[in-house]
PDB file of N, CA and C in Angstrom:
ATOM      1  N   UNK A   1    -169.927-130.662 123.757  1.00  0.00           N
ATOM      2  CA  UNK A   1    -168.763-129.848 123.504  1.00  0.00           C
ATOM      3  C   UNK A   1    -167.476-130.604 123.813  1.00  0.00           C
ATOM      4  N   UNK A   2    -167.201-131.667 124.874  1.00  0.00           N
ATOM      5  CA  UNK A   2    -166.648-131.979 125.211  1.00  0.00           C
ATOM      6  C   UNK A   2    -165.711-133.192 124.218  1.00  0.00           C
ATOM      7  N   UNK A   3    -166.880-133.828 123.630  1.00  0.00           N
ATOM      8  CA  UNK A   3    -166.720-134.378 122.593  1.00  0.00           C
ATOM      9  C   UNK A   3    -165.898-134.240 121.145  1.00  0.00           C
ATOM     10  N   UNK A   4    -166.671-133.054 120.379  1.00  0.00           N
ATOM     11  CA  UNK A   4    -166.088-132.424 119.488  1.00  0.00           C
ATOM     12  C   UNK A   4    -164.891-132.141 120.034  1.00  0.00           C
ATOM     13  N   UNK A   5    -164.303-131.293 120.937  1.00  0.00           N
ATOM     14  CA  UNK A   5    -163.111-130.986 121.327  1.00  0.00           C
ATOM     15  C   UNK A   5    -162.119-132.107 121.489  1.00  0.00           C
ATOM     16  N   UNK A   6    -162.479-133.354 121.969  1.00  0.00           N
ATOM     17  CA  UNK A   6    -161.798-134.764 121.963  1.00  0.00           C
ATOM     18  C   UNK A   6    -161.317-134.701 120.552  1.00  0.00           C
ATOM     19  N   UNK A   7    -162.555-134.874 119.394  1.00  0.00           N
ATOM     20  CA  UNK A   7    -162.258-135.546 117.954  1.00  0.00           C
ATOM     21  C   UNK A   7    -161.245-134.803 117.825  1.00  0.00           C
ATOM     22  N   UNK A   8    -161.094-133.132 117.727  1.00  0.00           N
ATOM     23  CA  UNK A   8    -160.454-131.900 116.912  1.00  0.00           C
ATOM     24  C   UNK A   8    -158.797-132.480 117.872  1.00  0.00           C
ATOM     25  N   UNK A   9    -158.789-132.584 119.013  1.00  0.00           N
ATOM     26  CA  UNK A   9    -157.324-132.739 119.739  1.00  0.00           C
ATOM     27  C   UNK A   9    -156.553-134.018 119.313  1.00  0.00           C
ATOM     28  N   UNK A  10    -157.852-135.056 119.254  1.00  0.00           N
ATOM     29  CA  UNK A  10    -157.323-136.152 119.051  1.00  0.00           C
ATOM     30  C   UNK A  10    -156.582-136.379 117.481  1.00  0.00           C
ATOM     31  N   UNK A  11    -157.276-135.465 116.529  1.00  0.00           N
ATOM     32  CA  UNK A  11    -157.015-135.679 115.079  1.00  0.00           C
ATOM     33  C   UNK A  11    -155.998-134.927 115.194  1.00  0.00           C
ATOM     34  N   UNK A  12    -155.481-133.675 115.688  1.00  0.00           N
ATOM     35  CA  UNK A  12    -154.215-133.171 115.421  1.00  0.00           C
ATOM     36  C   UNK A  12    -153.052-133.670 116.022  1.00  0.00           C
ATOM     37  N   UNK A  13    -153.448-134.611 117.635  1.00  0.00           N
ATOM     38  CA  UNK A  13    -152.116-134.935 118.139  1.00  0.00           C
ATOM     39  C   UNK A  13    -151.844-136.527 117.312  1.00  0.00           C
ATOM     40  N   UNK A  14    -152.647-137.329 116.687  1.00  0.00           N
ATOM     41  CA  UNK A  14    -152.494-138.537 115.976  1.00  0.00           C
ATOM     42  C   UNK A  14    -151.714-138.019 114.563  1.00  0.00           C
ATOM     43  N   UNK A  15    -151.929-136.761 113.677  1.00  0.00           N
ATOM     44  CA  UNK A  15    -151.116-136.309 112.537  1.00  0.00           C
ATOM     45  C   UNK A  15    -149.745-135.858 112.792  1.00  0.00           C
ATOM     46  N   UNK A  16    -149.795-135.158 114.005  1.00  0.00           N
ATOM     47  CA  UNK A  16    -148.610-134.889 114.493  1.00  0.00           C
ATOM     48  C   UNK A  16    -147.757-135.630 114.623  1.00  0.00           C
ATOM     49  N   UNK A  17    -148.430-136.612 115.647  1.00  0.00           N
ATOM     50  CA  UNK A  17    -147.303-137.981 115.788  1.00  0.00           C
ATOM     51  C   UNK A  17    -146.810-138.867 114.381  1.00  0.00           C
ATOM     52  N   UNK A  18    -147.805-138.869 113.850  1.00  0.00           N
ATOM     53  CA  UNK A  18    -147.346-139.843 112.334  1.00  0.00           C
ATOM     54  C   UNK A  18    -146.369-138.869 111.625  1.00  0.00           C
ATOM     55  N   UNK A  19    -146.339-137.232 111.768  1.00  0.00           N
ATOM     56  CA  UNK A  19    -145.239-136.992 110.916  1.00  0.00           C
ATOM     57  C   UNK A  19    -144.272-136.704 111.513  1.00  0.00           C
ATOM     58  N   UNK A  20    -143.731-136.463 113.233  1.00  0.00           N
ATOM     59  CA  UNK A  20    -142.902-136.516 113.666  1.00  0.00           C
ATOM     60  C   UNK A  20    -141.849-138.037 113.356  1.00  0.00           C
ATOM     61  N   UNK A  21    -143.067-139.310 113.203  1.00  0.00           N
ATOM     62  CA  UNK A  21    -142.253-140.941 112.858  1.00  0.00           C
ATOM     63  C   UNK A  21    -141.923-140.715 111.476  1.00  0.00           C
ATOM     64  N   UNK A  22    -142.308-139.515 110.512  1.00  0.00           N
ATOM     65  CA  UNK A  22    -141.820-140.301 109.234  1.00  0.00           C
ATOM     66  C   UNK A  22    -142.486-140.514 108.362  1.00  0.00           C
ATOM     67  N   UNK A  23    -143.714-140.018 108.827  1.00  0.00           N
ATOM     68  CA  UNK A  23    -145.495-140.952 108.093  1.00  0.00           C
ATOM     69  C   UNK A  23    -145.224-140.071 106.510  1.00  0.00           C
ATOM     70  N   UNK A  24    -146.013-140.646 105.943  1.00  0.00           N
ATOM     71  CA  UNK A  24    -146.555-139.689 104.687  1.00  0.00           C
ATOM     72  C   UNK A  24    -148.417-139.188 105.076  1.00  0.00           C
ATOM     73  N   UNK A  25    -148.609-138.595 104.181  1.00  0.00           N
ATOM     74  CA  UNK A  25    -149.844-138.327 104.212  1.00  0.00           C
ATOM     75  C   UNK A  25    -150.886-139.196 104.855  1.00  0.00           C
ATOM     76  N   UNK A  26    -151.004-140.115 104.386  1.00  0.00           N
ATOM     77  CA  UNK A  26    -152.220-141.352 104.023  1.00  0.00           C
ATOM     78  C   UNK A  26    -151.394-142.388 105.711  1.00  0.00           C
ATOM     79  N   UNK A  27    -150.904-142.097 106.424  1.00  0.00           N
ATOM     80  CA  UNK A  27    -150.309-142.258 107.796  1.00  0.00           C
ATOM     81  C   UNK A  27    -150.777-141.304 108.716  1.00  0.00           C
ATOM     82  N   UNK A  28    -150.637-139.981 108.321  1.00  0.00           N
ATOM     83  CA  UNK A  28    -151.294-138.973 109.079  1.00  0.00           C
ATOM     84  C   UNK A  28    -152.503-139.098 109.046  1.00  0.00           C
ATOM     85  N   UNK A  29    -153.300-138.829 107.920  1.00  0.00           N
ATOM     86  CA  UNK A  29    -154.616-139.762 108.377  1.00  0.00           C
ATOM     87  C   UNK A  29    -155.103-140.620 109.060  1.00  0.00           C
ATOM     88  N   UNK A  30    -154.338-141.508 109.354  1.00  0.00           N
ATOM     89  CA  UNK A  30    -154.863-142.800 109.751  1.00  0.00           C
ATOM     90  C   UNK A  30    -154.726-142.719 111.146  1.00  0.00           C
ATOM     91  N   UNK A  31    -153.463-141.831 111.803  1.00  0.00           N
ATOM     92  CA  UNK A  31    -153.577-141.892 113.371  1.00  0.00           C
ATOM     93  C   UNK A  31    -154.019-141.106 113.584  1.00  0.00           C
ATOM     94  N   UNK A  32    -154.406-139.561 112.573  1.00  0.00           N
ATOM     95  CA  UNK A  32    -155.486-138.935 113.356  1.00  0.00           C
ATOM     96  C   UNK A  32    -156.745-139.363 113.181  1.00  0.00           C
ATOM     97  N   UNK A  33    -157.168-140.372 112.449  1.00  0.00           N
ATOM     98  CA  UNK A  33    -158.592-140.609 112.801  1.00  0.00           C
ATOM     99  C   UNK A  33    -158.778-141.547 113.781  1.00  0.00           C
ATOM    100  N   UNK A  34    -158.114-142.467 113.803  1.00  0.00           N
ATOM    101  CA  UNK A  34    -157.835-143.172 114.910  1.00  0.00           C
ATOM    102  C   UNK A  34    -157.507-142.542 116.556  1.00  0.00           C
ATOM    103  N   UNK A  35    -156.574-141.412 116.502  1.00  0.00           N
ATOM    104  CA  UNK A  35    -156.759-141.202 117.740  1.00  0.00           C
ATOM    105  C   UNK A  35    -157.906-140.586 118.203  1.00  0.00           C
ATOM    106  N   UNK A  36    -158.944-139.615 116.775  1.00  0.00           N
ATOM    107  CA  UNK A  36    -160.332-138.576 116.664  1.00  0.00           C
ATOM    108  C   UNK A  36    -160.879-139.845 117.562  1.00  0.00           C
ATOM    109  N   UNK A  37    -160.921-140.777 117.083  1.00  0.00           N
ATOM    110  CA  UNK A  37    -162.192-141.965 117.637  1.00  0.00           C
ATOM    111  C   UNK A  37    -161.819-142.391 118.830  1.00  0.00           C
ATOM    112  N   UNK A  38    -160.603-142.614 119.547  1.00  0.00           N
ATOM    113  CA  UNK A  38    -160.179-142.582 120.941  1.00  0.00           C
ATOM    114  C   UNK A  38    -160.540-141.501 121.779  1.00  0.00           C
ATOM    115  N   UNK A  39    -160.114-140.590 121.284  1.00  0.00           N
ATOM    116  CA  UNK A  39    -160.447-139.051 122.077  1.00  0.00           C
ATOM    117  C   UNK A  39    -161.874-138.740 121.950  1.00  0.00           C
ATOM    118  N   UNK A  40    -162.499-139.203 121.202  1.00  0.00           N
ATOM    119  CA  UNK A  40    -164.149-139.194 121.089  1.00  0.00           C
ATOM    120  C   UNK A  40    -164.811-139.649 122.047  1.00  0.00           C
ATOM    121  N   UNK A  41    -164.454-140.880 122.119  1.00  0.00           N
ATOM    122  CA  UNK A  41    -165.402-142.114 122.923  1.00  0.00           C
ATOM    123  C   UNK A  41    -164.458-141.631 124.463  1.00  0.00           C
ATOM    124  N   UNK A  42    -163.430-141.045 125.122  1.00  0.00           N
ATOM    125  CA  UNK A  42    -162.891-140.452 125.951  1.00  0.00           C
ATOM    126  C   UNK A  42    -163.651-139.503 126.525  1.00  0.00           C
ATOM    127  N   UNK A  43    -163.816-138.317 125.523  1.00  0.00           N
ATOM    128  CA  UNK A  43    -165.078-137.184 125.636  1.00  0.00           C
ATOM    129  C   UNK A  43    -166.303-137.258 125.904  1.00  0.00           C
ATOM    130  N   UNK A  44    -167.128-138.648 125.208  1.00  0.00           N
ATOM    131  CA  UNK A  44    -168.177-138.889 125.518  1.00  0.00           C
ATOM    132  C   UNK A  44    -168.568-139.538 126.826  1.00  0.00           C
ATOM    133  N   UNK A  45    -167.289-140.173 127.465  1.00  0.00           N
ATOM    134  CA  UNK A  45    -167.427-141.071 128.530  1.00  0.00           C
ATOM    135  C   UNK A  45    -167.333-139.542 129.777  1.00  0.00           C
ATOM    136  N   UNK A  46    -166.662-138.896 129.337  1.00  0.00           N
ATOM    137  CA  UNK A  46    -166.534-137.459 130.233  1.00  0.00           C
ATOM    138  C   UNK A  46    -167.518-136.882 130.398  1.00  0.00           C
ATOM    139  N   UNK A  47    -168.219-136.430 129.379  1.00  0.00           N
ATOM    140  CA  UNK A  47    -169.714-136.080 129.337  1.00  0.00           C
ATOM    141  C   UNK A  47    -170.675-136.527 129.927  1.00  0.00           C
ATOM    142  N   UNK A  48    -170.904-137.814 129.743  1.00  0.00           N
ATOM    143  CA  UNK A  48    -172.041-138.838 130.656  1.00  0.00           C
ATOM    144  C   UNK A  48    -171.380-138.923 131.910  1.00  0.00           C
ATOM    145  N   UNK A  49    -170.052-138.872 132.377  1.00  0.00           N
ATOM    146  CA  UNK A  49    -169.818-138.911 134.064  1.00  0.00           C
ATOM    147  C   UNK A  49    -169.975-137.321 134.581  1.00  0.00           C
ATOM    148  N   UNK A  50    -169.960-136.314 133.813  1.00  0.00           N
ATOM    149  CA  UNK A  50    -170.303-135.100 134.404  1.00  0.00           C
ATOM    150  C   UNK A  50    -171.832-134.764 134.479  1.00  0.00           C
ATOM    151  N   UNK A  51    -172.558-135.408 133.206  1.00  0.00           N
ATOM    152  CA  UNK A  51    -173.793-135.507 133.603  1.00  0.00           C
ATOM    153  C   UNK A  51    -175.091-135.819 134.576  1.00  0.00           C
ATOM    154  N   UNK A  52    -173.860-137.306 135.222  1.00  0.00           N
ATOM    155  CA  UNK A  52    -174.369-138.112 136.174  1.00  0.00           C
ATOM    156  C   UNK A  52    -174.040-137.623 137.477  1.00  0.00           C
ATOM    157  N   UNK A  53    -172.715-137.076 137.658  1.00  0.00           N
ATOM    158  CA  UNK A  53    -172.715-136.148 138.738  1.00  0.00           C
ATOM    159  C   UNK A  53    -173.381-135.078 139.278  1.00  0.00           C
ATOM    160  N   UNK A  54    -173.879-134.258 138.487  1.00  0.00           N
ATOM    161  CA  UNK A  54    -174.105-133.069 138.442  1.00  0.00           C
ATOM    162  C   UNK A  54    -175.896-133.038 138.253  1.00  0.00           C
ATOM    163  N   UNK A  55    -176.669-134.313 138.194  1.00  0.00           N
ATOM    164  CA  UNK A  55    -177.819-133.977 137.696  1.00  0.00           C
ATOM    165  C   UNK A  55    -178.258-135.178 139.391  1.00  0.00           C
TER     166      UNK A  55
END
């Protein structure tokens, strides 16, 4: 869960930012998938340290 929730935050605050700079479309894309895959691998690293704690 933690994960998915990374991709979904990460893809809207990376579109956001590209059209607050100015971006066009095909810009907004690109930093929200880019930040989806930051905030992903973020989430997943969250996941496996709550796992490891907790088990």
């Amino acid at each position: 869960m933690i994960v998915i929730a990374g991709v979904l935050l990460g893809a809207l605050i990376g579109a956001v930012k590209a059209r607050k700079r100015g971006g066009n479309t095909m810009d907004m894309l690109q930093y929200g998938a880019v930040h989806a895959i930051i905030f992903g691998i973020l989430g997943l690293l969250a996941t496996i340290l709550t796992h490891r704690v907790l088990a």
